[in-house]
PDB file of N, CA and C in Angstrom:
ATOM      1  N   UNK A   1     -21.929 -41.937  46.628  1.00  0.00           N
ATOM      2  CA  UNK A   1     -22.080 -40.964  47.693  1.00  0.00           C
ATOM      3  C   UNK A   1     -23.546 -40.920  48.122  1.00  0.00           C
ATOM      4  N   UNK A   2     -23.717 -40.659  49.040  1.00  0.00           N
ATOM      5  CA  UNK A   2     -24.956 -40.376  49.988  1.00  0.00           C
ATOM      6  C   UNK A   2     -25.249 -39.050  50.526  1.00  0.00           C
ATOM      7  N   UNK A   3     -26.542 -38.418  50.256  1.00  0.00           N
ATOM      8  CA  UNK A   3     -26.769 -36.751  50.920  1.00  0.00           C
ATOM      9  C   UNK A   3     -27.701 -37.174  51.560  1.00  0.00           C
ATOM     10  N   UNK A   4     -27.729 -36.614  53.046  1.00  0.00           N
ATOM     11  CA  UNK A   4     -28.236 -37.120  54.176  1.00  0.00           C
ATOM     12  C   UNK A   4     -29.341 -35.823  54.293  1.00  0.00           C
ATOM     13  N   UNK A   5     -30.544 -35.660  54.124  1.00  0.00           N
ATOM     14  CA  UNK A   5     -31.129 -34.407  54.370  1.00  0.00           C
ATOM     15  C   UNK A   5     -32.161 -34.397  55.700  1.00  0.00           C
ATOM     16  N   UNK A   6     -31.670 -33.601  56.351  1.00  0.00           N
ATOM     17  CA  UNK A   6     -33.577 -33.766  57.702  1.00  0.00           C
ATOM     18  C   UNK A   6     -33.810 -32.346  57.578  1.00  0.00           C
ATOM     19  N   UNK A   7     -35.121 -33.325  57.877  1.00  0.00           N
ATOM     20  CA  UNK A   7     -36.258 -32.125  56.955  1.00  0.00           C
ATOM     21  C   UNK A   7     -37.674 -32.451  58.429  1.00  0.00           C
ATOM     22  N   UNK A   8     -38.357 -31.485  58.190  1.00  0.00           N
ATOM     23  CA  UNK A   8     -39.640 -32.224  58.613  1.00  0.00           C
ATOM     24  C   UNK A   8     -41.210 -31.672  58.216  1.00  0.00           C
ATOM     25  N   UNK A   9     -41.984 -32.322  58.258  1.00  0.00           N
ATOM     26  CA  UNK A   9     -43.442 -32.235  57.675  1.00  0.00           C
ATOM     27  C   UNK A   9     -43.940 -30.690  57.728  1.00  0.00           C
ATOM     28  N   UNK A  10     -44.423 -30.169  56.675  1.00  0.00           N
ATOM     29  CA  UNK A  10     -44.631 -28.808  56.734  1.00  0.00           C
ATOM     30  C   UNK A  10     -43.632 -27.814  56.555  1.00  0.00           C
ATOM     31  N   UNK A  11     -42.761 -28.288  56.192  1.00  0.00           N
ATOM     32  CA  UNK A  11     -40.842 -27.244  56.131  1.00  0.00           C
ATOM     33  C   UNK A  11     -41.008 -26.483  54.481  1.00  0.00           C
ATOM     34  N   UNK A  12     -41.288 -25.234  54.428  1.00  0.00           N
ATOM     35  CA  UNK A  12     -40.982 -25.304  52.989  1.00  0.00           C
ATOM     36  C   UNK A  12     -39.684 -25.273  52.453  1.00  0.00           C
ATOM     37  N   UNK A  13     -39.051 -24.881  53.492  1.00  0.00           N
ATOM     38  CA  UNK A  13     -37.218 -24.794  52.845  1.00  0.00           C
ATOM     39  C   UNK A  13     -37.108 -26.118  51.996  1.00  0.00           C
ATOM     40  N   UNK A  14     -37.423 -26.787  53.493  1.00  0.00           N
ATOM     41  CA  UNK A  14     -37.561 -28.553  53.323  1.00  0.00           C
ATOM     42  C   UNK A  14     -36.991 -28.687  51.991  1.00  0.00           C
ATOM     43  N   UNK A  15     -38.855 -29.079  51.761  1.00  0.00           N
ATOM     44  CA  UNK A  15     -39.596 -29.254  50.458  1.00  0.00           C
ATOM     45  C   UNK A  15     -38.688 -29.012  49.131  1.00  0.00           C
ATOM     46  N   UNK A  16     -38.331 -27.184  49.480  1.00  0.00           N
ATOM     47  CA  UNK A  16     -37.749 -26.793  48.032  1.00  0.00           C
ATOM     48  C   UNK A  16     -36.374 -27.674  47.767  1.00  0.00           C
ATOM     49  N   UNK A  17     -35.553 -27.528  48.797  1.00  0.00           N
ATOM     50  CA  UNK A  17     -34.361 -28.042  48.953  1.00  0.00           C
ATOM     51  C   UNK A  17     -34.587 -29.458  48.390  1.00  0.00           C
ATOM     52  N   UNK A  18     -35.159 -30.397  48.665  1.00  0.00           N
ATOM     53  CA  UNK A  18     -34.998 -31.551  48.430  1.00  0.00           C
ATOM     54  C   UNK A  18     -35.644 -31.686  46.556  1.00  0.00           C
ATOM     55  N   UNK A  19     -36.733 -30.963  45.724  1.00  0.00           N
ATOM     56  CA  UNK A  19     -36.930 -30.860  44.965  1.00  0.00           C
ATOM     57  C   UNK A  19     -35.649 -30.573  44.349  1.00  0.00           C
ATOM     58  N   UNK A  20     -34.957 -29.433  44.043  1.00  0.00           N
ATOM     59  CA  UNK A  20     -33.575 -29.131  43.910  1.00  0.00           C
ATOM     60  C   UNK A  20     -32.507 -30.217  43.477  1.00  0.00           C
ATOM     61  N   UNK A  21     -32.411 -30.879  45.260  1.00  0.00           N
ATOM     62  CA  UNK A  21     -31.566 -32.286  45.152  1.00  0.00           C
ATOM     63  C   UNK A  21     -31.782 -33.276  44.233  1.00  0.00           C
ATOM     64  N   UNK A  22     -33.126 -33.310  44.316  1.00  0.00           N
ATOM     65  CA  UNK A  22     -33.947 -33.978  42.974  1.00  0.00           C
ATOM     66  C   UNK A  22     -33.598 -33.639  41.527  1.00  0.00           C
ATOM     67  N   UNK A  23     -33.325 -33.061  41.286  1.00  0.00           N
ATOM     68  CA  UNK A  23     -33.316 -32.014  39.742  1.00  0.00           C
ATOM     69  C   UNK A  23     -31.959 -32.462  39.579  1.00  0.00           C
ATOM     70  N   UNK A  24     -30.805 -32.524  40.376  1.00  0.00           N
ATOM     71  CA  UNK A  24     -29.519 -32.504  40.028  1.00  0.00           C
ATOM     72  C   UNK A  24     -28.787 -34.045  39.186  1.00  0.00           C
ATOM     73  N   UNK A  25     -28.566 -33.885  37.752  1.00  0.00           N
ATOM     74  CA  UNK A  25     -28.537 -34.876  37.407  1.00  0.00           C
ATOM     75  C   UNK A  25     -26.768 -35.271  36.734  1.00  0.00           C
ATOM     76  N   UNK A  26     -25.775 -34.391  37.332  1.00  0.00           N
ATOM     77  CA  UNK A  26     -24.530 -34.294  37.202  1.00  0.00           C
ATOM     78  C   UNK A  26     -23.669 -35.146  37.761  1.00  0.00           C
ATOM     79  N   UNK A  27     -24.487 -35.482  39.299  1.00  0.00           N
ATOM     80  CA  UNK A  27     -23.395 -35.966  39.919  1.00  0.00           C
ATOM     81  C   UNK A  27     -24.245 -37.116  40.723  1.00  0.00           C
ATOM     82  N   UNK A  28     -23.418 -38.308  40.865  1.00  0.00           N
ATOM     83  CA  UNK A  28     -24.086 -39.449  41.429  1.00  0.00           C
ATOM     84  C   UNK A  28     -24.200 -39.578  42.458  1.00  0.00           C
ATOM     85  N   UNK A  29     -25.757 -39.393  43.488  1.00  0.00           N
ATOM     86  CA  UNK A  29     -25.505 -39.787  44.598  1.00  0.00           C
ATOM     87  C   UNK A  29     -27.043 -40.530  45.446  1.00  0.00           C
ATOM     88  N   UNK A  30     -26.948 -40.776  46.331  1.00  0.00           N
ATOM     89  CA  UNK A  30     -28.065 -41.368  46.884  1.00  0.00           C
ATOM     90  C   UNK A  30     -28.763 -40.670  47.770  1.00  0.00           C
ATOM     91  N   UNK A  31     -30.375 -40.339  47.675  1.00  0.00           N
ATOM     92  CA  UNK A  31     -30.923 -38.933  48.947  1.00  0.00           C
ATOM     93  C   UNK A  31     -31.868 -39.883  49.515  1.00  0.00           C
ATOM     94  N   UNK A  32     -31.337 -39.722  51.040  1.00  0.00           N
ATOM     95  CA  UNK A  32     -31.763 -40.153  51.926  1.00  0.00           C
ATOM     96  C   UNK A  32     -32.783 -38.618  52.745  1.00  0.00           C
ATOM     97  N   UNK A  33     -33.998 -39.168  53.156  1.00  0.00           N
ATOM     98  CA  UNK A  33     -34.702 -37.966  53.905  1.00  0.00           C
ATOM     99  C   UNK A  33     -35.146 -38.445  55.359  1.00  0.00           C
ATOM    100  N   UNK A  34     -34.443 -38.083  56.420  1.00  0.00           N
ATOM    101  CA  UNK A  34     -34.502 -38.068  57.404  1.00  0.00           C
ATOM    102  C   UNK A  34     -35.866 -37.265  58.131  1.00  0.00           C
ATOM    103  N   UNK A  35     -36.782 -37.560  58.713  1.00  0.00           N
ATOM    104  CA  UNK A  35     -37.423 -36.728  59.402  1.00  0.00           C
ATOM    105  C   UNK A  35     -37.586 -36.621  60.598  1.00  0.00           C
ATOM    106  N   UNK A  36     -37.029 -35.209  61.154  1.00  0.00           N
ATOM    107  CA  UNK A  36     -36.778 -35.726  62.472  1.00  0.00           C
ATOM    108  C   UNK A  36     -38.024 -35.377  63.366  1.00  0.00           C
ATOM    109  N   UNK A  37     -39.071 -35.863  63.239  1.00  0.00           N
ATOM    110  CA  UNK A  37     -40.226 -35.741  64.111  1.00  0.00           C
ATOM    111  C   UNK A  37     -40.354 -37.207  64.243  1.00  0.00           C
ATOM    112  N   UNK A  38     -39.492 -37.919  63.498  1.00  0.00           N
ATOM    113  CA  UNK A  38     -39.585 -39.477  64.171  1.00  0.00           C
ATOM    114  C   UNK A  38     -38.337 -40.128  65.091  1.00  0.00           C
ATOM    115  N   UNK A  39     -37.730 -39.163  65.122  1.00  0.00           N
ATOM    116  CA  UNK A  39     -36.666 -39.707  66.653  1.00  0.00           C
ATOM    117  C   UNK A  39     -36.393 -38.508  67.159  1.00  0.00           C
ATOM    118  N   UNK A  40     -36.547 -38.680  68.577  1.00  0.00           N
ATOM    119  CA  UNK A  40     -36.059 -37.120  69.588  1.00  0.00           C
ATOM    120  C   UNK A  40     -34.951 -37.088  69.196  1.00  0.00           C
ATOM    121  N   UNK A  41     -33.891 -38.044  69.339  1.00  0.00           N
ATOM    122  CA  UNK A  41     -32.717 -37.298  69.437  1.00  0.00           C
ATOM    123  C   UNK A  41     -32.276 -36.432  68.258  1.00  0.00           C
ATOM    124  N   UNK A  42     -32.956 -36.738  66.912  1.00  0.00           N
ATOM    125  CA  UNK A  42     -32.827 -35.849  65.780  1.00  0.00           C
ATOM    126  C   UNK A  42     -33.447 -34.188  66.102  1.00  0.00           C
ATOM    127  N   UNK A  43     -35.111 -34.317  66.390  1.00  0.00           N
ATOM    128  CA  UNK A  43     -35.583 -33.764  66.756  1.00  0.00           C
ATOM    129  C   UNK A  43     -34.837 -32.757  67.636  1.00  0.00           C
ATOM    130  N   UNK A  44     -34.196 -32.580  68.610  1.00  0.00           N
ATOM    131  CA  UNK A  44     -33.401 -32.600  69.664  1.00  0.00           C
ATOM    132  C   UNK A  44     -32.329 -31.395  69.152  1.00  0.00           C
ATOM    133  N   UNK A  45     -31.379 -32.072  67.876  1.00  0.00           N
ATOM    134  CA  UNK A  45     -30.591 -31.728  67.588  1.00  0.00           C
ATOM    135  C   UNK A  45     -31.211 -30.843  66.255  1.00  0.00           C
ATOM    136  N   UNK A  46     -31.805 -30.814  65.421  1.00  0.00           N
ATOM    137  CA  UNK A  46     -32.445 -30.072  64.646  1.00  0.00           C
ATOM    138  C   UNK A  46     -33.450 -29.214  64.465  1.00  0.00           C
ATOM    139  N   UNK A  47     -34.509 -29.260  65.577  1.00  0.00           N
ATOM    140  CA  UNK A  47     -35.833 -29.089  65.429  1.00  0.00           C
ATOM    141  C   UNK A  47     -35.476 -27.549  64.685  1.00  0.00           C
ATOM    142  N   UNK A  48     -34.682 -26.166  65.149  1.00  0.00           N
ATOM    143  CA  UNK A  48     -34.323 -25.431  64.795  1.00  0.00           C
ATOM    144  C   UNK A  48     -33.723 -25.232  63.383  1.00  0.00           C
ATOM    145  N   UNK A  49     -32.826 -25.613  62.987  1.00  0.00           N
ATOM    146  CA  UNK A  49     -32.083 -25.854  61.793  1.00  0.00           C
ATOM    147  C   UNK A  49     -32.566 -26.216  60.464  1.00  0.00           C
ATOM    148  N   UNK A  50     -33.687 -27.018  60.605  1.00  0.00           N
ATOM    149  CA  UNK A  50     -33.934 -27.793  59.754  1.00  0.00           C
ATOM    150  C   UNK A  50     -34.040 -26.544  57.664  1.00  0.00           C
ATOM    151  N   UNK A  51     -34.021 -26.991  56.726  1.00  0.00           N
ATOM    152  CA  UNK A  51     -33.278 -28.400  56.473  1.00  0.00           C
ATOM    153  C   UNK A  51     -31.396 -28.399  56.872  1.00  0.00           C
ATOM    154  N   UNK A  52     -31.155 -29.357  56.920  1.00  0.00           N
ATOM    155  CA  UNK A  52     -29.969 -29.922  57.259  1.00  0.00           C
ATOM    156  C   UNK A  52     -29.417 -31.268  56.251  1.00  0.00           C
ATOM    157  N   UNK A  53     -27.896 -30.715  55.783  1.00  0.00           N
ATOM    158  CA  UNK A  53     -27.797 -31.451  54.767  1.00  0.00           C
ATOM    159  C   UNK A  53     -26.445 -32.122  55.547  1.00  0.00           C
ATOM    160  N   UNK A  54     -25.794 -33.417  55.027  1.00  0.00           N
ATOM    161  CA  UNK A  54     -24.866 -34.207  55.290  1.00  0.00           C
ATOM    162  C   UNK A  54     -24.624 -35.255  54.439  1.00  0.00           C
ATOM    163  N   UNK A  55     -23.346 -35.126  53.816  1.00  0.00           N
ATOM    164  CA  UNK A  55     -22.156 -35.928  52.924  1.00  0.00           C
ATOM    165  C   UNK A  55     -22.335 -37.686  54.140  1.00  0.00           C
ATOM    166  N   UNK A  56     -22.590 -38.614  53.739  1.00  0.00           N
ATOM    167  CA  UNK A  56     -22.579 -39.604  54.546  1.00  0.00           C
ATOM    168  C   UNK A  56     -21.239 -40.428  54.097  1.00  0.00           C
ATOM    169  N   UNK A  57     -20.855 -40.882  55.562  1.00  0.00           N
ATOM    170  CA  UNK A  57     -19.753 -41.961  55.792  1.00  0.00           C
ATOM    171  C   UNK A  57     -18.817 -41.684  54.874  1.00  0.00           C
ATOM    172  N   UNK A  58     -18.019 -40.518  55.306  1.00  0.00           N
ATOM    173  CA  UNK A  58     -17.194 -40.397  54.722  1.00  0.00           C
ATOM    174  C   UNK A  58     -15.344 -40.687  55.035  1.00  0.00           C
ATOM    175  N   UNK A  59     -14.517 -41.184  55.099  1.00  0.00           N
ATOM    176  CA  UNK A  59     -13.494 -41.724  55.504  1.00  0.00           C
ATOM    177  C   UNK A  59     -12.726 -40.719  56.437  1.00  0.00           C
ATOM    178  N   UNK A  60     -12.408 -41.012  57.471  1.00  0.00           N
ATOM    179  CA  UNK A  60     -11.680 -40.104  58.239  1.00  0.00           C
ATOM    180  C   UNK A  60     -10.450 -40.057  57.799  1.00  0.00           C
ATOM    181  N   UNK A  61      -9.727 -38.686  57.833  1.00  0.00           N
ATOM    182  CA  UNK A  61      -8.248 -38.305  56.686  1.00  0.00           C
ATOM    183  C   UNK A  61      -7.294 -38.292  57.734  1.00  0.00           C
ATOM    184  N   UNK A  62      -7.866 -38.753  59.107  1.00  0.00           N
ATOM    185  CA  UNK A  62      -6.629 -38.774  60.188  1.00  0.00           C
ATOM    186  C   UNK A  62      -6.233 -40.498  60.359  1.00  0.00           C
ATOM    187  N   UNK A  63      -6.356 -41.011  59.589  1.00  0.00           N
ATOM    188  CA  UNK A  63      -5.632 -42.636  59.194  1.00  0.00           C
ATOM    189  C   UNK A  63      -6.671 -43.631  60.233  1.00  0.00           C
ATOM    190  N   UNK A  64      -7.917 -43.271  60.750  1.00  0.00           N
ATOM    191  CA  UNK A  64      -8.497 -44.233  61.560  1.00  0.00           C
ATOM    192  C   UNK A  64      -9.683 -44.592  60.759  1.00  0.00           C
ATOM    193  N   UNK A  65     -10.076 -46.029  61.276  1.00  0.00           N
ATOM    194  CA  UNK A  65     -11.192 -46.404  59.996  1.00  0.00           C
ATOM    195  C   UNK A  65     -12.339 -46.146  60.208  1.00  0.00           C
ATOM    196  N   UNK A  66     -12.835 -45.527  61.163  1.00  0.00           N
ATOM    197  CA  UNK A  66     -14.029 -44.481  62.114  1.00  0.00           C
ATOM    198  C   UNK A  66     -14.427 -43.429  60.784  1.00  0.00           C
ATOM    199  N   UNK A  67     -15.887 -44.076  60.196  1.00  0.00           N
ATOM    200  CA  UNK A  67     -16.785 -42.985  59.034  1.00  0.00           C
ATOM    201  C   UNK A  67     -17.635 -42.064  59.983  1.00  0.00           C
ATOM    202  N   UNK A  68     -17.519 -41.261  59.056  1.00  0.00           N
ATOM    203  CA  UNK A  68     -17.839 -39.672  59.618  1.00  0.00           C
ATOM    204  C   UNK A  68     -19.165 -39.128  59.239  1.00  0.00           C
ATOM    205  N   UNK A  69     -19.913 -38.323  59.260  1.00  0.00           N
ATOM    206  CA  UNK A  69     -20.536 -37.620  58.163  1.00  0.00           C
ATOM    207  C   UNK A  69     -20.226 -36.200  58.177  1.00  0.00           C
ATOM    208  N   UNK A  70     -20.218 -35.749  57.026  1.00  0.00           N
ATOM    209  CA  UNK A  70     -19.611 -33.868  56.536  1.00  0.00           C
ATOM    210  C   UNK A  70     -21.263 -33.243  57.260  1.00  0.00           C
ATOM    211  N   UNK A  71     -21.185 -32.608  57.510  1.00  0.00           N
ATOM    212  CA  UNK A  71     -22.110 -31.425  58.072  1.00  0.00           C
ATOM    213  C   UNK A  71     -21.869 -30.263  56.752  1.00  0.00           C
ATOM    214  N   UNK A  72     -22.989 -29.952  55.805  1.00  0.00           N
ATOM    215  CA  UNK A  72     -22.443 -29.341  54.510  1.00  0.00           C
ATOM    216  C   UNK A  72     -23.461 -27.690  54.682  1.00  0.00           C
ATOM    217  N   UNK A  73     -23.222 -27.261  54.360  1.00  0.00           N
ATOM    218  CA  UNK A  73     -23.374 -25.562  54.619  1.00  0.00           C
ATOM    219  C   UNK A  73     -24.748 -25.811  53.878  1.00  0.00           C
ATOM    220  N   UNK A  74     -25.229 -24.688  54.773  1.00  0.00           N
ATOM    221  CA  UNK A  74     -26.952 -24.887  54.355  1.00  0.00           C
ATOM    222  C   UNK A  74     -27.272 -23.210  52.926  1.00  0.00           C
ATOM    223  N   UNK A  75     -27.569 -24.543  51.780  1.00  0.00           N
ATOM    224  CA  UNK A  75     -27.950 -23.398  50.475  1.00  0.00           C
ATOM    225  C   UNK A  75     -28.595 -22.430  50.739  1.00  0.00           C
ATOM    226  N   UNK A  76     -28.865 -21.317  50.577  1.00  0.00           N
ATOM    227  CA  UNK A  76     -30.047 -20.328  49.931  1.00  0.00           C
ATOM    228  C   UNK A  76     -30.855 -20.754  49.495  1.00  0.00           C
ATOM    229  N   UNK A  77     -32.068 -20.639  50.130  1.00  0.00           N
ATOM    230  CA  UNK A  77     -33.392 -20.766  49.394  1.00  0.00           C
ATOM    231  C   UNK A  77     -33.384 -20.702  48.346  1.00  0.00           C
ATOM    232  N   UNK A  78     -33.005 -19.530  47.806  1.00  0.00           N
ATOM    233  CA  UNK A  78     -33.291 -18.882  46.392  1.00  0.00           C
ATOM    234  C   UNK A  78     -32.104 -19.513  45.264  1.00  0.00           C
ATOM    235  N   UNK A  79     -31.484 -20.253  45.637  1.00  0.00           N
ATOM    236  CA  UNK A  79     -29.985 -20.753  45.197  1.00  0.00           C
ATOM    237  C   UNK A  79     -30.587 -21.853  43.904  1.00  0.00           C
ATOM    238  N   UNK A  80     -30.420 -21.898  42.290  1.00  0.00           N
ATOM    239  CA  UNK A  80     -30.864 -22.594  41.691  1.00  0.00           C
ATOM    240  C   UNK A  80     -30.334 -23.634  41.694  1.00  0.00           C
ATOM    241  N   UNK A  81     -30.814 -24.681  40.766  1.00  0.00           N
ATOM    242  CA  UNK A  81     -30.236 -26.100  40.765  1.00  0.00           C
ATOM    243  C   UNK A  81     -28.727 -26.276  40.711  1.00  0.00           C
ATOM    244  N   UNK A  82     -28.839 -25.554  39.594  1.00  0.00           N
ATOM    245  CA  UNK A  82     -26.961 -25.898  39.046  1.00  0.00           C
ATOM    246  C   UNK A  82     -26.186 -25.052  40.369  1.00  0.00           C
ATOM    247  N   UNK A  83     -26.442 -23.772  40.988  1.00  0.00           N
ATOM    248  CA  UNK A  83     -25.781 -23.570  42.228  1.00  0.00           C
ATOM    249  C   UNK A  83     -25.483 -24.494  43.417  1.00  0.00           C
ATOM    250  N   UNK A  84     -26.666 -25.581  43.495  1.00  0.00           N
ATOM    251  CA  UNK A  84     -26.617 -26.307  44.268  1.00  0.00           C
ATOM    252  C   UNK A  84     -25.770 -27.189  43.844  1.00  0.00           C
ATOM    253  N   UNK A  85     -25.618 -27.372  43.164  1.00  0.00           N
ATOM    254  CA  UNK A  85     -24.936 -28.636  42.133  1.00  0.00           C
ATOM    255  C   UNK A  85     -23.308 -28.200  42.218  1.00  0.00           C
ATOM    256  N   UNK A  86     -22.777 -26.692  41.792  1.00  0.00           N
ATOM    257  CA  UNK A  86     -21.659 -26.139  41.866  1.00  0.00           C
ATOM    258  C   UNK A  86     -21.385 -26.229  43.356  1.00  0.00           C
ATOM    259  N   UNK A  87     -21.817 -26.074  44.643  1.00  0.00           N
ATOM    260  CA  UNK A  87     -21.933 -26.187  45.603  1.00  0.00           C
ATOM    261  C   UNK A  87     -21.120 -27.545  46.071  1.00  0.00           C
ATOM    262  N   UNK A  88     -22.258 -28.709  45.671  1.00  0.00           N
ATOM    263  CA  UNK A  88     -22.147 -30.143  46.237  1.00  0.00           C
ATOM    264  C   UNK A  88     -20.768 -30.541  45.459  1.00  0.00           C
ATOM    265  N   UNK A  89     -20.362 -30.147  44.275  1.00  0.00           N
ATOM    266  CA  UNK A  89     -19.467 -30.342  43.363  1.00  0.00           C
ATOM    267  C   UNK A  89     -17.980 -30.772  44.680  1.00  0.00           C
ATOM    268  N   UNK A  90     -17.562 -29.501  45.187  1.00  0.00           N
ATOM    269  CA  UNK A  90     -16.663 -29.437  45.873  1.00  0.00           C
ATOM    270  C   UNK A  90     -16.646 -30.489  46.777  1.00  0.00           C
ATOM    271  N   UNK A  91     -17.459 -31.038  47.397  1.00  0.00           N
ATOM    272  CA  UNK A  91     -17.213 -32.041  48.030  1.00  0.00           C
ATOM    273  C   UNK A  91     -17.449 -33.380  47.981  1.00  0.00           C
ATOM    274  N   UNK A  92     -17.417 -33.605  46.478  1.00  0.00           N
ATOM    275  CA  UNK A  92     -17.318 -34.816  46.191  1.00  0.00           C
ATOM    276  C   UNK A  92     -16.595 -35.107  45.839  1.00  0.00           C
TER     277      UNK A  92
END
């Protein structure tokens, strides 16, 4: 699995969030960090939001072979590791 995070320079949510992702050593996956001050159209779509997390390429359950990515509910700051972890659990 793949967690897709955009983030950008100076974010402390960012920062914490991805430390966090870091820490989690339960479940196997690959962290990708997107920053979207290097493409508008991210930029565009996030500049507000940020951080922003996403389950990558995940199989569409309506029988077409078109990968998706999950759009995954944005943690609590204050939310510890293993919450995050109980969190990501469900959708893996």
């Amino acid at each position: 699995m793949r967690i897709i995070l955009y983030s950008k320079p100076g974010c402390h949510l960012c920062e914490g969030l991805q430390e966090k992702l870091e820490q989690i050593q339960n479940l196997k996956f690959e962290l990708e960090i997107r920053d979207i001050t290097t493409r508008e159209d991210w930029f565009q779509a996030y500049q507000y939001e940020v951080p922003v997390l996403f389950l990558a390429n995940l199989r569409s359950t309506e029988g077409t072979q078109e990968n998706k990515d999950l759009h995954l509910p944005r943690p609590s700051p204050r939310a510890t590791v293993q919450q995050l972890q109980n969190m990501l659990q469900k959708y893996f």
